[in-house]
N, C-alpha and C. Protein backbone atom coordinates (compact mmCIF):
# COMPACT_ATOMS: atom_id res chain seq x y z
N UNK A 1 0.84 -1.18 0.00
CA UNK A 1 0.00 0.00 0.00
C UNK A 1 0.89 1.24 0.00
N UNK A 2 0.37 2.32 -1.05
CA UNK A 2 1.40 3.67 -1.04
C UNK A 2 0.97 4.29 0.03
N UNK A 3 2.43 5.15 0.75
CA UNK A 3 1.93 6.11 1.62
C UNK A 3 0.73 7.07 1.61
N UNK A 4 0.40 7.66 0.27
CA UNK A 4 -0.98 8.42 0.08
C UNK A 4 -2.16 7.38 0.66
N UNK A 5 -2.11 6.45 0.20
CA UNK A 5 -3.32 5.40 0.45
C UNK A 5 -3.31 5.15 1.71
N UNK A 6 -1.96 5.00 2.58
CA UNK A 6 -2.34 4.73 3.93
C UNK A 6 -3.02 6.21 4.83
N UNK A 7 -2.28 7.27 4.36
CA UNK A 7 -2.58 8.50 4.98
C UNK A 7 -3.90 8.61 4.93
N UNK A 8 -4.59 8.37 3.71
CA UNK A 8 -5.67 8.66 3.63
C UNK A 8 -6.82 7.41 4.26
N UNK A 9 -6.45 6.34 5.10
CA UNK A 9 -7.22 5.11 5.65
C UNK A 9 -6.81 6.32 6.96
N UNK A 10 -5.47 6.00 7.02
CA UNK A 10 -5.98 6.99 8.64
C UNK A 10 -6.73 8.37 9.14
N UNK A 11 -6.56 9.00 8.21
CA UNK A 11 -7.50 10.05 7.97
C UNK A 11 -9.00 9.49 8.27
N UNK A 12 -9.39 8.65 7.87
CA UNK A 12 -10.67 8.19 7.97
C UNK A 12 -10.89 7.51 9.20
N UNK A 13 -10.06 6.43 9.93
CA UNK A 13 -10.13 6.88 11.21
C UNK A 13 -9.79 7.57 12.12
N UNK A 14 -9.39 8.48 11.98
CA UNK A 14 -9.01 9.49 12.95
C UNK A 14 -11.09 10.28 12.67
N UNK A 15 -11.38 10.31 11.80
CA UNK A 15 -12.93 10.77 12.03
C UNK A 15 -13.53 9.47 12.74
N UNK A 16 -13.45 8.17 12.28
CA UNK A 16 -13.97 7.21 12.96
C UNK A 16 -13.89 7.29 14.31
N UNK A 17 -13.11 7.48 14.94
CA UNK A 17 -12.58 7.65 16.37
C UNK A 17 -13.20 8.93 17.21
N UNK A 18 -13.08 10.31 16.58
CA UNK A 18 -13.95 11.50 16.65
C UNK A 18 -15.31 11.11 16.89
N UNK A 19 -15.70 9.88 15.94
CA UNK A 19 -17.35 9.48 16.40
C UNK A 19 -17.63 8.72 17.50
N UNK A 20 -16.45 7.75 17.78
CA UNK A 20 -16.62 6.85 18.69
C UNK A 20 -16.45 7.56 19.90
N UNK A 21 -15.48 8.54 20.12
CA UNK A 21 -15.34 9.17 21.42
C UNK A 21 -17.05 9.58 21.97
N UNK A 22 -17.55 10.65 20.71
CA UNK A 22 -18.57 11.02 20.67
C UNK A 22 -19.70 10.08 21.67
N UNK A 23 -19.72 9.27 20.97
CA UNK A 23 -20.78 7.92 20.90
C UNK A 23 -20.64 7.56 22.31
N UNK A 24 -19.56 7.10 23.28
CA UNK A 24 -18.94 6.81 24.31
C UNK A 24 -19.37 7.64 25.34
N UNK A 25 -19.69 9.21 24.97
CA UNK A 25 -19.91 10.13 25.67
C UNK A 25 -21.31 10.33 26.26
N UNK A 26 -22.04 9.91 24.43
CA UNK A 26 -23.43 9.75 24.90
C UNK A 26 -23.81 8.43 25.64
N UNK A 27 -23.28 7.79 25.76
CA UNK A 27 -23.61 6.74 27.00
C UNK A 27 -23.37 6.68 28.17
N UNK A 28 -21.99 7.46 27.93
CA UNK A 28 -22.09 7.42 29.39
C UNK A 28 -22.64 8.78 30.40
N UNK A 29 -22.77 9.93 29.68
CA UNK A 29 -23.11 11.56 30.04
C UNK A 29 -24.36 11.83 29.04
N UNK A 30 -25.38 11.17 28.38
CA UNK A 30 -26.25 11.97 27.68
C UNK A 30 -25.62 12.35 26.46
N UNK A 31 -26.97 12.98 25.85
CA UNK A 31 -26.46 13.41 24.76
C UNK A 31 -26.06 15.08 24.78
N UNK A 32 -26.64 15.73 25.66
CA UNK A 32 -26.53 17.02 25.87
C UNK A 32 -24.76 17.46 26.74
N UNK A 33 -24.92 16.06 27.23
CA UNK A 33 -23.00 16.45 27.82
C UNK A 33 -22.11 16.00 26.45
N UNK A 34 -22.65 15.42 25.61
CA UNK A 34 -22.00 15.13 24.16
C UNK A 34 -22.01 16.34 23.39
N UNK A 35 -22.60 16.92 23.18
CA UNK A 35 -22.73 18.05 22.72
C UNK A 35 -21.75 19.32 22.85
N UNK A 36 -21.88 19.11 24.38
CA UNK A 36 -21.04 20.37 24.90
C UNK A 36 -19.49 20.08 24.68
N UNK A 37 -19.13 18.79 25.73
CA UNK A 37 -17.71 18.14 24.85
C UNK A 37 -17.70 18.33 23.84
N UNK A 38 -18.22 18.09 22.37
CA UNK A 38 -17.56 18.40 21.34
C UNK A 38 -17.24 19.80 20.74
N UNK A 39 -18.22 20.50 21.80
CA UNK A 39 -18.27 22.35 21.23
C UNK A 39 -16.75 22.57 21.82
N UNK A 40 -16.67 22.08 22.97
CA UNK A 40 -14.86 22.09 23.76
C UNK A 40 -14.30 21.69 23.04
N UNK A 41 -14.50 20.26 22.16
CA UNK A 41 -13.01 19.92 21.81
C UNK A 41 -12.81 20.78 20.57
N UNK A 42 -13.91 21.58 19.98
CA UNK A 42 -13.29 22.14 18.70
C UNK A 42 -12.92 23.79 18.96
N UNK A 43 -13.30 24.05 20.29
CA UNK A 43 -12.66 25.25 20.79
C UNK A 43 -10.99 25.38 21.05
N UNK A 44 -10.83 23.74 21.88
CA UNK A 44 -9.15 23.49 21.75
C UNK A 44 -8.95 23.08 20.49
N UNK A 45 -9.13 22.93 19.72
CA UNK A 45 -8.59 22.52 18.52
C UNK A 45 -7.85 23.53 17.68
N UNK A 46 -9.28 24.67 17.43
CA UNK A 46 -9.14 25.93 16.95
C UNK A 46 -7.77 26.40 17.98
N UNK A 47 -7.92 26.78 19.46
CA UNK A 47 -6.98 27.13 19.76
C UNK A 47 -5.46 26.84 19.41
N UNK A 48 -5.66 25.31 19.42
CA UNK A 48 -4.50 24.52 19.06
C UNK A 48 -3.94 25.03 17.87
N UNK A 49 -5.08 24.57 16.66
CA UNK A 49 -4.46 25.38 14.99
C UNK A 49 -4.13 26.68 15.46
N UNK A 50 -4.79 27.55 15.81
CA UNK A 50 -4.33 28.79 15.85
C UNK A 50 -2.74 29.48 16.17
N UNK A 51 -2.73 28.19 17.01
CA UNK A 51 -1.29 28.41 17.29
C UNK A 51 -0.10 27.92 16.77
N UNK A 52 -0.24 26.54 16.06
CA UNK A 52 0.27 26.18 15.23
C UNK A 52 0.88 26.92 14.14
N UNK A 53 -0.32 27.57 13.42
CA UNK A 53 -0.20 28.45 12.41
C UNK A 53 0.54 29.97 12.90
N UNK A 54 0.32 30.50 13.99
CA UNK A 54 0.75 31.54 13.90
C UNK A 54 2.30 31.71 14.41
N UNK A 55 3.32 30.94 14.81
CA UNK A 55 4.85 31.19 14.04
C UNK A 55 4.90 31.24 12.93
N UNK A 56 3.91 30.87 12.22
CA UNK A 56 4.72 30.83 10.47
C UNK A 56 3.98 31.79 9.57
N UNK A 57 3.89 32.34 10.00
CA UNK A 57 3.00 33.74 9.26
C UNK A 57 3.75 34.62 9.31
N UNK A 58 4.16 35.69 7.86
CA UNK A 58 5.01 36.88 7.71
C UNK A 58 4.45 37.66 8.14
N UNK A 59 4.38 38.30 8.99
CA UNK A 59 3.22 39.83 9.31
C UNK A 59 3.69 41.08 8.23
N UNK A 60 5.03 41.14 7.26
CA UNK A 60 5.28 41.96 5.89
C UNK A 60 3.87 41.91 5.01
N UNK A 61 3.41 40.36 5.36
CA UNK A 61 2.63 40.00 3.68
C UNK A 61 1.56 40.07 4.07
N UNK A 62 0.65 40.36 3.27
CA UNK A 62 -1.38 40.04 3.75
C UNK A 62 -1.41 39.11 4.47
N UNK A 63 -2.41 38.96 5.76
CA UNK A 63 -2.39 37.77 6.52
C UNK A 63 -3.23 37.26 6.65
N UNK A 64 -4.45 37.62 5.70
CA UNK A 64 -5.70 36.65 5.56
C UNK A 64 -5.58 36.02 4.78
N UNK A 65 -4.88 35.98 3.42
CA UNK A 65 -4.59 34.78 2.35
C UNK A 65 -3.39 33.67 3.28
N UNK A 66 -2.56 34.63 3.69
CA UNK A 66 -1.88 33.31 4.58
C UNK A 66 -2.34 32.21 5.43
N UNK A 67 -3.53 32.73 6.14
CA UNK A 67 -4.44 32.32 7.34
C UNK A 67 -5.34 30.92 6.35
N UNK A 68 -5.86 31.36 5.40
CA UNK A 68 -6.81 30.97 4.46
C UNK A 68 -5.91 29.97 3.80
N UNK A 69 -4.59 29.77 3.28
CA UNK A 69 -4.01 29.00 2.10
C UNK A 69 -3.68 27.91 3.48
N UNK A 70 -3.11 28.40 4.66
CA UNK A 70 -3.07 27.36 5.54
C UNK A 70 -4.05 25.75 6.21
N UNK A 71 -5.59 27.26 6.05
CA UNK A 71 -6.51 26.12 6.18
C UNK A 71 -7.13 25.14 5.09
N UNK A 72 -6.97 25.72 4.24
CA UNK A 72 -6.86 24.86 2.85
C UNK A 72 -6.26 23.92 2.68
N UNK A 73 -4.67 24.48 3.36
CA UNK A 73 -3.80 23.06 3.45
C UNK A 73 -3.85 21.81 4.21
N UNK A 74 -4.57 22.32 5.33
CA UNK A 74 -4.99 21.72 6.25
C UNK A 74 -5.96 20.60 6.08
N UNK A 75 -6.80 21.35 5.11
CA UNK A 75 -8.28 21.08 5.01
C UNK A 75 -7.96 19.41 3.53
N UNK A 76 -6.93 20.04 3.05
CA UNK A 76 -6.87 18.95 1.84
C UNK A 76 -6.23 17.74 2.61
N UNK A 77 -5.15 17.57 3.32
CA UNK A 77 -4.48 17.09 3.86
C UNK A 77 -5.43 15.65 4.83
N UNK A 78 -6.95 16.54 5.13
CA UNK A 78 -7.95 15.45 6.01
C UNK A 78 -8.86 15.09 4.68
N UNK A 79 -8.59 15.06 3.49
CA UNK A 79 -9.18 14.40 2.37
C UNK A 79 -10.63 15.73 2.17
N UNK A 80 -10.32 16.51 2.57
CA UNK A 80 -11.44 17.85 1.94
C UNK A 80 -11.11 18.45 0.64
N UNK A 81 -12.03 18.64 0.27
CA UNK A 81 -12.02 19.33 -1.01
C UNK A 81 -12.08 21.06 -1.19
N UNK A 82 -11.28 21.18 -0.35
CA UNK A 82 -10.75 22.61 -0.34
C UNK A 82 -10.15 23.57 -1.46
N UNK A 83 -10.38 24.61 -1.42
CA UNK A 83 -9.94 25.48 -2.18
C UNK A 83 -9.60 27.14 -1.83
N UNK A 84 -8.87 28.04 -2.56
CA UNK A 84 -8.35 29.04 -1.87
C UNK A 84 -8.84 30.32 -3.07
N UNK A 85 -9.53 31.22 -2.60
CA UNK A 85 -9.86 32.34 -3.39
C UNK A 85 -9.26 33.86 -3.02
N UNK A 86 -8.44 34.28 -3.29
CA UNK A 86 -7.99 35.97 -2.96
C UNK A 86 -8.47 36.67 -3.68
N UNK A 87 -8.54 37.75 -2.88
CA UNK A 87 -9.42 39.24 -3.19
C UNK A 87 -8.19 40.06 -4.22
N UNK A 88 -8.51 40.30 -5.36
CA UNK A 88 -7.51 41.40 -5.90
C UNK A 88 -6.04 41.78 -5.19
N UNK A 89 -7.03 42.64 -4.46
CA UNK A 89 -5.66 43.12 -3.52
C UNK A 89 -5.27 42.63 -2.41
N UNK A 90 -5.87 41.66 -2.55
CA UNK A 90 -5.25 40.71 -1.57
C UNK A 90 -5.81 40.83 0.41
N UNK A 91 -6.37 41.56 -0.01
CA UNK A 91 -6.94 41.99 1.76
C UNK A 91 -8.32 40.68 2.15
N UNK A 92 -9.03 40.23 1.13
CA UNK A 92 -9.85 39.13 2.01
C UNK A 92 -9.00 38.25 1.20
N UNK A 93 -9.54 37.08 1.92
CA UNK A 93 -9.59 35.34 1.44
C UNK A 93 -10.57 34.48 1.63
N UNK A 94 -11.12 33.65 0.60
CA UNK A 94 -12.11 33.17 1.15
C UNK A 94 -11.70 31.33 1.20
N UNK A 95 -12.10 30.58 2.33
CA UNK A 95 -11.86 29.30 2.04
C UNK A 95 -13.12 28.43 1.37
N UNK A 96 -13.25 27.90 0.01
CA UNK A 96 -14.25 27.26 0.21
C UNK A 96 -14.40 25.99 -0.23
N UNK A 97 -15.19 25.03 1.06
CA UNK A 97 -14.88 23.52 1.00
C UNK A 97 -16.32 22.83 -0.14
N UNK A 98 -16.03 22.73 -1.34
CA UNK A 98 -17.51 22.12 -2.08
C UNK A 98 -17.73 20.38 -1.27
N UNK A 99 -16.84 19.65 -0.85
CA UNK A 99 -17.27 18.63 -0.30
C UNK A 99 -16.72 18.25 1.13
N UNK A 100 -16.63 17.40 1.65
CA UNK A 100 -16.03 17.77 2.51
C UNK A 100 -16.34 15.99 3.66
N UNK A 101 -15.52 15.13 4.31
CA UNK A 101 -15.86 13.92 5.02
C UNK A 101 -16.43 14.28 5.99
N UNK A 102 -16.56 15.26 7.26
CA UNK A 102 -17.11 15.73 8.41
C UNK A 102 -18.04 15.89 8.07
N UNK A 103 -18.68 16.48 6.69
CA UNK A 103 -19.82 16.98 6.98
C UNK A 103 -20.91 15.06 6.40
N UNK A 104 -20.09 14.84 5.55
CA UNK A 104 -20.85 13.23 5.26
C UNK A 104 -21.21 12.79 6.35
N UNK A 105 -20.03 12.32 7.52
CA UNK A 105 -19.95 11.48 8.24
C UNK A 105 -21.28 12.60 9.55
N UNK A 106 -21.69 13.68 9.50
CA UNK A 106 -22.51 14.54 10.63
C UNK A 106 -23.77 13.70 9.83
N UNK A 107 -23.61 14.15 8.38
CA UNK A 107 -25.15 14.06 7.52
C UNK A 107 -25.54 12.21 7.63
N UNK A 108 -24.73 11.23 7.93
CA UNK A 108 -25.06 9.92 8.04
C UNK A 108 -25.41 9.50 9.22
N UNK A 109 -25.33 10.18 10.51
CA UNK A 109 -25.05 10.45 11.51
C UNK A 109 -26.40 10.74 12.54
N UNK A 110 -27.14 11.79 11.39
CA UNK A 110 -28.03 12.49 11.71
C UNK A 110 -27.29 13.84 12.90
N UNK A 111 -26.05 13.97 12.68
CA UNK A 111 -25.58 15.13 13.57
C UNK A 111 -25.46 16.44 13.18
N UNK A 112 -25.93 17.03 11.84
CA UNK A 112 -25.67 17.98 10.96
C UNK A 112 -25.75 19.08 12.04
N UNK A 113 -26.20 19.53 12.93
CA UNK A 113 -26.43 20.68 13.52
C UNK A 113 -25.02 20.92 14.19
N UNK A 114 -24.14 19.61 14.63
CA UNK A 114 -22.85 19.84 14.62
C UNK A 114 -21.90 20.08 13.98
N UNK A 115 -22.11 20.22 12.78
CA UNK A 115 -21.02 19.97 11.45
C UNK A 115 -20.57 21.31 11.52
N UNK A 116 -21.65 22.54 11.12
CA UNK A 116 -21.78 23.50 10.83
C UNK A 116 -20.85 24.81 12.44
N UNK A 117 -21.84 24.42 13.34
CA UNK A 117 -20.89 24.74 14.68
C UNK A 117 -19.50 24.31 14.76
N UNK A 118 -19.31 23.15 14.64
CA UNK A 118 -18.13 22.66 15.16
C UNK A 118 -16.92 23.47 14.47
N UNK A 119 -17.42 23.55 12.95
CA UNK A 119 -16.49 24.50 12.08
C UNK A 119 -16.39 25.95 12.38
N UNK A 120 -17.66 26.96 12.72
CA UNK A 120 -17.69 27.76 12.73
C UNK A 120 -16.64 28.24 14.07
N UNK A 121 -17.00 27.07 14.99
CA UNK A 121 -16.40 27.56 16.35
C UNK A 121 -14.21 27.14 16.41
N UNK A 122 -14.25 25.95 15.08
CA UNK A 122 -12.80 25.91 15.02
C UNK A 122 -12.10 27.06 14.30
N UNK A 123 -13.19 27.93 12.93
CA UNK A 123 -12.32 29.13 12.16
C UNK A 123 -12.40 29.81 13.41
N UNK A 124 -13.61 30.37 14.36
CA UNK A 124 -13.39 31.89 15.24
C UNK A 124 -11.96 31.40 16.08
N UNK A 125 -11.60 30.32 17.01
CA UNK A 125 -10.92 30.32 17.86
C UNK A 125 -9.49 30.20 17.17
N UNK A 126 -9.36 29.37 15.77
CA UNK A 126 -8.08 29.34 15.10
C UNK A 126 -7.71 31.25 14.83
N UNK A 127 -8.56 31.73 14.74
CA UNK A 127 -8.33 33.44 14.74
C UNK A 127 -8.05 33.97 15.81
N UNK A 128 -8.67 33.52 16.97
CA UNK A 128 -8.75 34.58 18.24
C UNK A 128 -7.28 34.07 18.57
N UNK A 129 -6.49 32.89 18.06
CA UNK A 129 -5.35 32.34 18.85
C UNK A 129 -4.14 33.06 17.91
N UNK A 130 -4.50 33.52 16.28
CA UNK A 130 -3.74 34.23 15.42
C UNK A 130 -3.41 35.54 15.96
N UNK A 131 -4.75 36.34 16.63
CA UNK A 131 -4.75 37.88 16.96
C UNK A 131 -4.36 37.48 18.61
N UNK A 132 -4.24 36.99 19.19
CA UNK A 132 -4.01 37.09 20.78
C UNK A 132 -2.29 36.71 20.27
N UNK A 133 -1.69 36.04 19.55
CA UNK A 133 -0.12 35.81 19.46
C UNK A 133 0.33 37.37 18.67
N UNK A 134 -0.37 37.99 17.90
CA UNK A 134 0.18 39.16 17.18
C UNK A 134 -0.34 40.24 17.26
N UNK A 135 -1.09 40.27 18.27
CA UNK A 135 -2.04 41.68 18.45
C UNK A 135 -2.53 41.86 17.02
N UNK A 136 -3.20 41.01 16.82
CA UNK A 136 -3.76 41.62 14.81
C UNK A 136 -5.26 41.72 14.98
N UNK A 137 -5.98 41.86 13.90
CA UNK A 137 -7.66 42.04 13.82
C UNK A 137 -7.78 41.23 12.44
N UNK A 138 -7.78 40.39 12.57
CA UNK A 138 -7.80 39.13 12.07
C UNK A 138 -9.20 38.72 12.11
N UNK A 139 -9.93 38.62 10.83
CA UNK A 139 -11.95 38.24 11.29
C UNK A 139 -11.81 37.18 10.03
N UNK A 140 -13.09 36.46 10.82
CA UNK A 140 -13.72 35.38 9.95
C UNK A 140 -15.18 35.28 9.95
N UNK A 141 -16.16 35.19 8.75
CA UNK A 141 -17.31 34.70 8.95
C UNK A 141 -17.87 33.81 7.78
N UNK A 142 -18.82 33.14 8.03
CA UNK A 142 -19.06 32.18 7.54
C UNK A 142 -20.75 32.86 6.45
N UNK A 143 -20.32 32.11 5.26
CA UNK A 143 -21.21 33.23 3.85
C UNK A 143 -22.00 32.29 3.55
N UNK A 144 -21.58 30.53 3.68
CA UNK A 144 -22.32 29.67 3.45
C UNK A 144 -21.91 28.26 3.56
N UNK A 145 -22.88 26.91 3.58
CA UNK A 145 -22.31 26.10 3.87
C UNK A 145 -23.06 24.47 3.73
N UNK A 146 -22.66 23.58 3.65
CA UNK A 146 -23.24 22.43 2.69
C UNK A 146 -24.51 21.80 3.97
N UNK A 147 -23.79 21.95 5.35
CA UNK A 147 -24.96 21.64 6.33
C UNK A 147 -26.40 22.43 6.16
N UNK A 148 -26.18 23.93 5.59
CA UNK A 148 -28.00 24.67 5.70
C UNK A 148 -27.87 24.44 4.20
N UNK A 149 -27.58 23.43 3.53
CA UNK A 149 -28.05 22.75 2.02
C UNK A 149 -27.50 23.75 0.56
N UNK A 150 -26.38 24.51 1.14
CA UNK A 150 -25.46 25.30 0.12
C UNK A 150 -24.82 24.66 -0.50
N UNK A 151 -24.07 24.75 -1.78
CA UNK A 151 -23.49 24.11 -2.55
C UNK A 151 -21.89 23.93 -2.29
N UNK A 152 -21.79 24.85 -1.40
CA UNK A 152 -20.17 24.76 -0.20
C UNK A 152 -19.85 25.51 0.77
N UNK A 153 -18.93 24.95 1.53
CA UNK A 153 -19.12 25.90 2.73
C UNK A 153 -18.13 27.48 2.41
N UNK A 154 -18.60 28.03 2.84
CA UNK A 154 -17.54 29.44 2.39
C UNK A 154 -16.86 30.12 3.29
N UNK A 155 -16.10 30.14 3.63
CA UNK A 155 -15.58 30.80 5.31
C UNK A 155 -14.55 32.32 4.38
N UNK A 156 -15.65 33.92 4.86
CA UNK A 156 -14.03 34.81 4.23
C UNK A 156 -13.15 35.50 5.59
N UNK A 157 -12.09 35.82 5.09
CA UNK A 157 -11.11 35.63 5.82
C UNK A 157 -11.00 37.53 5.76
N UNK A 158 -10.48 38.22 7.16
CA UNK A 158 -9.71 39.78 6.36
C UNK A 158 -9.12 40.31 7.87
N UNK A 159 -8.54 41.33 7.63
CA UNK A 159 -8.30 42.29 8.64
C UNK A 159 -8.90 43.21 8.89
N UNK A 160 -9.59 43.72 10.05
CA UNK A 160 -10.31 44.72 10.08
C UNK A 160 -9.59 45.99 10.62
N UNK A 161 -9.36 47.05 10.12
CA UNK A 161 -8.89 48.37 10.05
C UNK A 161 -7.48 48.42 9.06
């Protein structure tokens, strides 16, 4: 088996596992303490990326296409179908995922109401952990997305002032 092929079996459980923790949780805490755990774990997560990413960012160059080509990279890397859009001048970025395994594995699941949060709450905190390391104004919001039945999710990226 080629390394791509294995990367990409583990990739798939590493979500398998994400469900099982899940699943584990609701048995033993409800489903409403499942819930909240997972809003945490994608708050540390975000924190986590956030920090990851922010040694390696030029603060010379635009830092929302940087922020944005990162999560893209990120995003391809867990078998998403990511892509990277810049603004002219380079001041927004938008990330946008047309398919994506998290959101399959929420929509088979019947968990979709998590798909959509879980992301929204990993771009805000991967930001708040970019602007708390560089004092920056670093924003993200979300334009659209395959969970409320959009054709992809759209996350744009910019600096404000």
């Amino acid at each position: 088996m080629e390394a791509a092929d294995k990367f990409a079996v583990l990739c798939k459980i590493s979500r398998a596992q994400h469900f099982a923790w899940r699943a584990a949780v609701v048995e033993l805490h409800g489903e409403e303490q499942a819930s909240t755990v997972v809003d945490r774990m994608w708050e540390i997560t975000g924190r986590q990326t956030g920090s990851a990413y922010a040694p390696r960012l030029d603060l010379d160059q635009p830092l929302a296409p940087q922020v944005a080509k990162s999560v893209v990279w990120s995003s391809q890397c867990m078998g998403e179908d990511a892509h990277l859009d810049v603004s002219e001048d380079g001041a927004e970025a938008f990330v946008r995922h047309e398919a994506c395994p998290w959101f399959d594995w929420h929509k088979r699941l019947g968990l979709l109401e998590e798909d959509r949060s879980g992301c929204d709450c990993w771009f805000s905190n991967t930001v708040d952990a970019i602007n708390a390391a560089h004092g920056t104004a670093l924003r993200v919001e979300t334009l659209s997305t395959l969970p409320d039945g959009d054709a992809a999710c759209i996350r744009r990226f910019w600096v404000d002032g």
